[in-house]
N, C-alpha and C. Protein backbone atom coordinates (compact mmCIF):
# COMPACT_ATOMS: atom_id res chain seq x y z
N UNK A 1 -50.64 72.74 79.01
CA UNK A 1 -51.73 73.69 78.99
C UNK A 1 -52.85 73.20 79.91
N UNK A 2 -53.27 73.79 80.52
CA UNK A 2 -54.44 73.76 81.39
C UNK A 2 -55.96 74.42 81.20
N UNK A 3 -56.97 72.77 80.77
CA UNK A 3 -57.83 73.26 80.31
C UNK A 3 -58.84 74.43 81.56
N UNK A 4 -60.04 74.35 81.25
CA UNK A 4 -61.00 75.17 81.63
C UNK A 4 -61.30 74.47 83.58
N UNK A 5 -61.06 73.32 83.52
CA UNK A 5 -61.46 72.11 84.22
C UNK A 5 -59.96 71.75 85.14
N UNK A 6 -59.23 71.71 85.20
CA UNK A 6 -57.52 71.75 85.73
C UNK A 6 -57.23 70.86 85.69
N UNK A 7 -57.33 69.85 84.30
CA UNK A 7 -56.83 68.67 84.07
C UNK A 7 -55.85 68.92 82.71
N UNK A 8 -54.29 68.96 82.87
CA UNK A 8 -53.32 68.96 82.32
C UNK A 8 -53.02 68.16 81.23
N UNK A 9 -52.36 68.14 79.77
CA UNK A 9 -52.44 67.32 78.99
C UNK A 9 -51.15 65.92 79.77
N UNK A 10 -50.42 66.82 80.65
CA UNK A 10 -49.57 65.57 80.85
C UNK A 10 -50.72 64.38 82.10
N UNK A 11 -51.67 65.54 82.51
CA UNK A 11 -52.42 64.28 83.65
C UNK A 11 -53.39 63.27 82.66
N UNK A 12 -53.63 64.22 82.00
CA UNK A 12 -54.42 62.95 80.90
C UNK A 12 -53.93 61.63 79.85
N UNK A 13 -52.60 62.67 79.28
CA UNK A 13 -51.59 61.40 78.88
C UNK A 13 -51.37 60.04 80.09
N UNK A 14 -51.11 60.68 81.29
CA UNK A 14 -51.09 59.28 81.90
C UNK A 14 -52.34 58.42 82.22
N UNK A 15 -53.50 59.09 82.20
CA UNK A 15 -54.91 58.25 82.13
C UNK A 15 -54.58 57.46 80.77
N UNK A 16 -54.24 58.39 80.19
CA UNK A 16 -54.53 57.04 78.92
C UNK A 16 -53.57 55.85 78.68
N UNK A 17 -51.94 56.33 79.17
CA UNK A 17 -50.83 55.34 79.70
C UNK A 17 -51.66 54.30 80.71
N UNK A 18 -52.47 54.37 81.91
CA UNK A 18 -52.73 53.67 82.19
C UNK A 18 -53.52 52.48 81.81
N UNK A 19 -54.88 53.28 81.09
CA UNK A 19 -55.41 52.23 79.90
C UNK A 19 -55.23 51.65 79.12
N UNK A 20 -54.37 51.73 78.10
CA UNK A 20 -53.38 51.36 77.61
C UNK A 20 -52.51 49.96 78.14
N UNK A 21 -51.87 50.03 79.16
CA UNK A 21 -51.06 49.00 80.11
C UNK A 21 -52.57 48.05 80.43
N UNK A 22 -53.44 48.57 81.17
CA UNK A 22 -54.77 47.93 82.03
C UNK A 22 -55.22 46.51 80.46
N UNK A 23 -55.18 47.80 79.55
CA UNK A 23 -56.02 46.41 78.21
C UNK A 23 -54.68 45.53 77.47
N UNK A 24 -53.67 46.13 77.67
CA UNK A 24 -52.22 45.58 76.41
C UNK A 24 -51.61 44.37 77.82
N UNK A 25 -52.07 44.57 79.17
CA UNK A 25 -51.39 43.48 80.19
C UNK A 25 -52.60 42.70 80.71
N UNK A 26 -53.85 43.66 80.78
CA UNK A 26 -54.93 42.96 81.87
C UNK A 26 -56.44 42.46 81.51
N UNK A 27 -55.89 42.85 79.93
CA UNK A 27 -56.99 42.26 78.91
C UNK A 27 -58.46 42.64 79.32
N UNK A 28 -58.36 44.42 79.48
CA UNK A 28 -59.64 44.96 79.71
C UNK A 28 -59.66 45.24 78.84
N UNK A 29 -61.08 45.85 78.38
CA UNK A 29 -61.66 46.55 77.60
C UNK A 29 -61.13 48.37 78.33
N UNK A 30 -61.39 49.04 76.80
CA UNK A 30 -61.36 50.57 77.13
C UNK A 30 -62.09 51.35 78.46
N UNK A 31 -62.89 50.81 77.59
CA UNK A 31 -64.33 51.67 78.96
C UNK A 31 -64.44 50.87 80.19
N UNK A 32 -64.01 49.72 80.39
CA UNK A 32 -64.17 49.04 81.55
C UNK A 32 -62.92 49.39 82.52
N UNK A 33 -61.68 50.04 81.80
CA UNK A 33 -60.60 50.50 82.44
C UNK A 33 -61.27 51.87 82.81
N UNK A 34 -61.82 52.50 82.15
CA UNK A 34 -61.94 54.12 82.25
C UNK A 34 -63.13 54.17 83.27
N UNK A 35 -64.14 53.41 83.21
CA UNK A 35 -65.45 53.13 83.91
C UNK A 35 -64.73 53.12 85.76
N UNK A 36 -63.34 52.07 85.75
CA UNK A 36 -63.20 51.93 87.22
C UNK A 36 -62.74 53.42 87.93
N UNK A 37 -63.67 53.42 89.39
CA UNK A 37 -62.75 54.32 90.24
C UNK A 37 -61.22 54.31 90.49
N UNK A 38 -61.00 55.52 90.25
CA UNK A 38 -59.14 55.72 90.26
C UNK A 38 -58.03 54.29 91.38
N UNK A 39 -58.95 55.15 92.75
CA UNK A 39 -58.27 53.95 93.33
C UNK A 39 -58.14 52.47 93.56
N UNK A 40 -59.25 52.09 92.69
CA UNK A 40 -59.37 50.92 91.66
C UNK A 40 -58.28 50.35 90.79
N UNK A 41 -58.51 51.32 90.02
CA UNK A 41 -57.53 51.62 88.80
C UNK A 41 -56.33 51.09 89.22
N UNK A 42 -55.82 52.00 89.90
CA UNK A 42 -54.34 52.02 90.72
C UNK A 42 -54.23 50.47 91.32
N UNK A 43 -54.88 50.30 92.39
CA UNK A 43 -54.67 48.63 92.72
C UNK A 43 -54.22 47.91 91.57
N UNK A 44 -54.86 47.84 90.50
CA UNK A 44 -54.63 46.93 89.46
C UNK A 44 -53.37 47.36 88.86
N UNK A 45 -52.86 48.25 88.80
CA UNK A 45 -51.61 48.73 87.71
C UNK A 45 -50.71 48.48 88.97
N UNK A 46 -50.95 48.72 89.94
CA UNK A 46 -49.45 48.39 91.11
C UNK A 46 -49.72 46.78 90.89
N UNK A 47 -50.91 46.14 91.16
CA UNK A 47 -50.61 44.70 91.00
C UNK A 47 -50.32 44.09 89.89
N UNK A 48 -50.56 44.79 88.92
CA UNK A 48 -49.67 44.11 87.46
C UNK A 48 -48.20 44.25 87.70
N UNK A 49 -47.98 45.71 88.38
CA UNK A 49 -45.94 46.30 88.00
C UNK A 49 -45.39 45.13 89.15
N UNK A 50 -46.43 44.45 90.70
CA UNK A 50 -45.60 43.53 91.20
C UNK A 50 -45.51 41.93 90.70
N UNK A 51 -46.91 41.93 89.40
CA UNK A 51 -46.64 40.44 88.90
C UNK A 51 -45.19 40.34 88.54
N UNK A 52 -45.24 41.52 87.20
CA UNK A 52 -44.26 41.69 86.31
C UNK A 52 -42.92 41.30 86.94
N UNK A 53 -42.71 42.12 88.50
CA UNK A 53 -41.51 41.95 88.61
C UNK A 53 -40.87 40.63 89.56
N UNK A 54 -41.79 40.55 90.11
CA UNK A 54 -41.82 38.96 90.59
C UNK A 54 -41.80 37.84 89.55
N UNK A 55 -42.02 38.01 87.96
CA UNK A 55 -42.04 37.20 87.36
C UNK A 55 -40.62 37.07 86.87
N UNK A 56 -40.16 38.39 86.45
CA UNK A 56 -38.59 38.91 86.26
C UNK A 56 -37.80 38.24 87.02
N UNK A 57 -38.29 38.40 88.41
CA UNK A 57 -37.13 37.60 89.53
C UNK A 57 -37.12 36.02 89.76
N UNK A 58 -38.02 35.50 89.09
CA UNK A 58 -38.26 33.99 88.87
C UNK A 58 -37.58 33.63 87.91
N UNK A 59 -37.75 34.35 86.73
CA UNK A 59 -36.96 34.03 85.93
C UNK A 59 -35.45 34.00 85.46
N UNK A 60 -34.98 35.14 86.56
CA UNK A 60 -33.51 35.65 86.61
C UNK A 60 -33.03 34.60 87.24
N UNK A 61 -34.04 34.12 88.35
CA UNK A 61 -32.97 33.05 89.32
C UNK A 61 -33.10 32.06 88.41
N UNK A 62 -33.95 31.23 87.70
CA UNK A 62 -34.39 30.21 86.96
C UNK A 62 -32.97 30.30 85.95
N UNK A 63 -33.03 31.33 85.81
CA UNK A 63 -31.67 31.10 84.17
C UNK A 63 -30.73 30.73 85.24
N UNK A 64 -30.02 31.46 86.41
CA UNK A 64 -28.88 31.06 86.90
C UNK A 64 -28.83 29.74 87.43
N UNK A 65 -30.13 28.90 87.83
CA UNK A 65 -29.85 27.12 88.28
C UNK A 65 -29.53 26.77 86.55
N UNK A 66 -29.86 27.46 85.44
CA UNK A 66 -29.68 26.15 84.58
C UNK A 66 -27.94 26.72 84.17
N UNK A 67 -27.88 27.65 84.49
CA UNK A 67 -26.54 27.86 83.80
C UNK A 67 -25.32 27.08 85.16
């Protein structure tokens, strides 16, 4: 549904998916996630998804030297 304003419940679900990830990975506060400009925002959630997966790939190779 599309409010008055043309912000969609699915565009807002992902504002709040993002906040959500920003405080449960990047140990913000609510309003300090919501406070940043978008393309702010974004920097930080792409640079968490490349910690994450760079950490994944450290660890994948790490199990195969011990095995």
């Amino acid at each position: 549904m599309r409010t008055f304003f043309g912000l969609t419940n699915s565009y807002i679900e992902s504002v709040y998916e993002e906040m959500f990830n920003l405080k449960m990975h990047g140990n913000w506060s609510f309003m300090e996630a919501y406070n940043l400009p978008i393309k702010i925002r974004r920097w930080f959630l792409n640079r968490l998804v490349k910690y994450f997966e760079d950490k994944s790939e450290r660890e994948r190779r790490d199990s195969k030297r011990t095995l």
